[in-house]
Protein backbone atom coordinates (compact mmCIF):
# COMPACT_ATOMS: atom_id res chain seq x y z
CA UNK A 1 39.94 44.08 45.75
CA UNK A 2 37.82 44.72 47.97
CA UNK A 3 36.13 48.29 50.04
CA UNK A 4 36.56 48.96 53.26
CA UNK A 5 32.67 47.37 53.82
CA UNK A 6 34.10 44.02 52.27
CA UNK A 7 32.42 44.55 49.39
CA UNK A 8 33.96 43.55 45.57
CA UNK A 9 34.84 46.86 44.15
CA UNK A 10 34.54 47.00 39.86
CA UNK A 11 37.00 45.48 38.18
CA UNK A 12 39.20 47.60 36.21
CA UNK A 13 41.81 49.97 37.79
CA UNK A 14 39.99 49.53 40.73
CA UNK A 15 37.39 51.89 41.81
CA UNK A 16 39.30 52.30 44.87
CA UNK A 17 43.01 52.65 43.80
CA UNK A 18 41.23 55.57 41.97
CA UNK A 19 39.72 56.93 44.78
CA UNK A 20 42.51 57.13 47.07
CA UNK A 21 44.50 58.53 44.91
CA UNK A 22 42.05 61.36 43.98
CA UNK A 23 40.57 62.20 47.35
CA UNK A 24 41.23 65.57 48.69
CA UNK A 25 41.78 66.67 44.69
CA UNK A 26 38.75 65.81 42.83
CA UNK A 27 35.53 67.06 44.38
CA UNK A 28 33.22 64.44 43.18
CA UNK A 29 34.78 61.49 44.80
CA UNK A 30 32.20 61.12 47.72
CA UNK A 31 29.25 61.93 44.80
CA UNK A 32 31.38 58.75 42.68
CA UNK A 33 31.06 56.59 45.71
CA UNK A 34 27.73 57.01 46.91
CA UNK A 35 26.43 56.32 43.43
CA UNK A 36 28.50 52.60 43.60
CA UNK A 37 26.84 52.25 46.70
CA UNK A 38 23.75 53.35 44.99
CA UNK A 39 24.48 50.52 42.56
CA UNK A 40 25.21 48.19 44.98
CA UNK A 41 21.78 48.37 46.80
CA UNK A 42 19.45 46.05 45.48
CA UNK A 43 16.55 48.25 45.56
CA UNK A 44 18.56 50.04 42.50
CA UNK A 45 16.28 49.40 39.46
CA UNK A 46 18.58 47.41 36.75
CA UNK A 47 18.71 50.63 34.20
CA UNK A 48 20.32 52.88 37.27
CA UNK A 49 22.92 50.66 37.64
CA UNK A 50 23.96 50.39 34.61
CA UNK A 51 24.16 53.87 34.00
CA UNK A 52 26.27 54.27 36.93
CA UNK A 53 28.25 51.27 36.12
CA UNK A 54 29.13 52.80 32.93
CA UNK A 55 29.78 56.20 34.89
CA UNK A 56 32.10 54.66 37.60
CA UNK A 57 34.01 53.25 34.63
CA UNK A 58 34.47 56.06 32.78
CA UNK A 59 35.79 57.44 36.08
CA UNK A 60 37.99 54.59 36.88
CA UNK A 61 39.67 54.96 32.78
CA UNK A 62 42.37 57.29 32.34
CA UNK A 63 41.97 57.15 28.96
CA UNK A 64 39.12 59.07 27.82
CA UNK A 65 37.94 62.11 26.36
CA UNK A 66 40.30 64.30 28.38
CA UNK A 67 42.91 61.84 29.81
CA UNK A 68 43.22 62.17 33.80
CA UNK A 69 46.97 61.92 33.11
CA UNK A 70 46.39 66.28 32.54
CA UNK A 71 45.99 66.52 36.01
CA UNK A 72 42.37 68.43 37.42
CA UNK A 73 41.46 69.79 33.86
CA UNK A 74 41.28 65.86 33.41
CA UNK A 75 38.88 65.38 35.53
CA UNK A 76 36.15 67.82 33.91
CA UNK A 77 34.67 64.83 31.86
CA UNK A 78 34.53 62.50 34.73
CA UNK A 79 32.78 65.21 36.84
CA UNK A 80 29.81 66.12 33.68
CA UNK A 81 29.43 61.69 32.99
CA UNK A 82 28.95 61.42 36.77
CA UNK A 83 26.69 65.03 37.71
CA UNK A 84 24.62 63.47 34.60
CA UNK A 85 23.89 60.19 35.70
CA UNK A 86 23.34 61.72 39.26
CA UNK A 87 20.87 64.24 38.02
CA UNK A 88 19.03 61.05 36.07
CA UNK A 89 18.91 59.48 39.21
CA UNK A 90 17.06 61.64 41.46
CA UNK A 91 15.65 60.15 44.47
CA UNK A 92 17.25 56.60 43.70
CA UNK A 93 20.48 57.85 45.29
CA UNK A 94 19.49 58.08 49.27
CA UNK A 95 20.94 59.46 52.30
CA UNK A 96 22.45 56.58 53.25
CA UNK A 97 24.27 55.44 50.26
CA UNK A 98 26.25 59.05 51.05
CA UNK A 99 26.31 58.20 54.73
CA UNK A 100 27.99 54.48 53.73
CA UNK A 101 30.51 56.86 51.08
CA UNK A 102 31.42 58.96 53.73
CA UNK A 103 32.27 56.12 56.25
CA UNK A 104 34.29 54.26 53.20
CA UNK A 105 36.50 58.09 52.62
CA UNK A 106 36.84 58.29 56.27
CA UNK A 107 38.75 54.88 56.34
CA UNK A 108 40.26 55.05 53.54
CA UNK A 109 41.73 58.27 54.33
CA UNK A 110 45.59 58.39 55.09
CA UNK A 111 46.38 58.17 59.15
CA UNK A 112 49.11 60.77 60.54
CA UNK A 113 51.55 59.14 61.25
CA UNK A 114 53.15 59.04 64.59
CA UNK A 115 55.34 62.60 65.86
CA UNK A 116 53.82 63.59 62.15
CA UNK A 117 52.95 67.43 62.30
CA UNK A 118 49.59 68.80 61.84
């Protein structure tokens, strides 16, 4: 699959089935997706990516140390694997790779639809 840049998303669940599903209800979706943008910039030293590969994974897997499956309480271990890699990264993570998430939500966000209230 691929995001709305045309870019391959990870392979798992799909970073972006996960995504849609989850934005509006988990705060740290734009956070999640400006740090795959992060890892998809190619001034991203090797280490950072892999720590946010293995983040973004751990995100994408319901099955983990509180399964997503709970509903929002499931998401507490997602948030603390991705607010720690984001913390490690510091400065790595730039305005723009939140400017590129934000675009990505924006599309990816459901349309009204037509005589829709609202």
């Amino acid at each position: 699959m691929t995001d709305p840049q045309g870019v391959d998303a990870p392979n798992s669940e799909t970073l972006w089935d996960k995504l849609r599903r989850t934005v509006g209800r988990v705060p740290m979706v734009p956070d999640a997706l400006a740090a795959y943008y992060c890892m998809r910039d190619r001034a991203t030293p090797a280490w950072a990516k892999t720590s946010i590969g293995s983040a973004l994974t751990y995100f994408v897997t319901p099955w983990d140390a509180i399964p997503d499956l709970v509903g929002p309480p499931g998401y507490a271990d997602d948030a603390a694997v991705l607010a720690a890699v984001i913390a490690t990264l510091g400065t790595l993570l730039k305005p723009a790779h939140y400017e590129r998430a934000r675009q990505a939500l924006r599309l990816a966000s459901p349309r009204p639809t037509a005589g829709a209230r609202a």
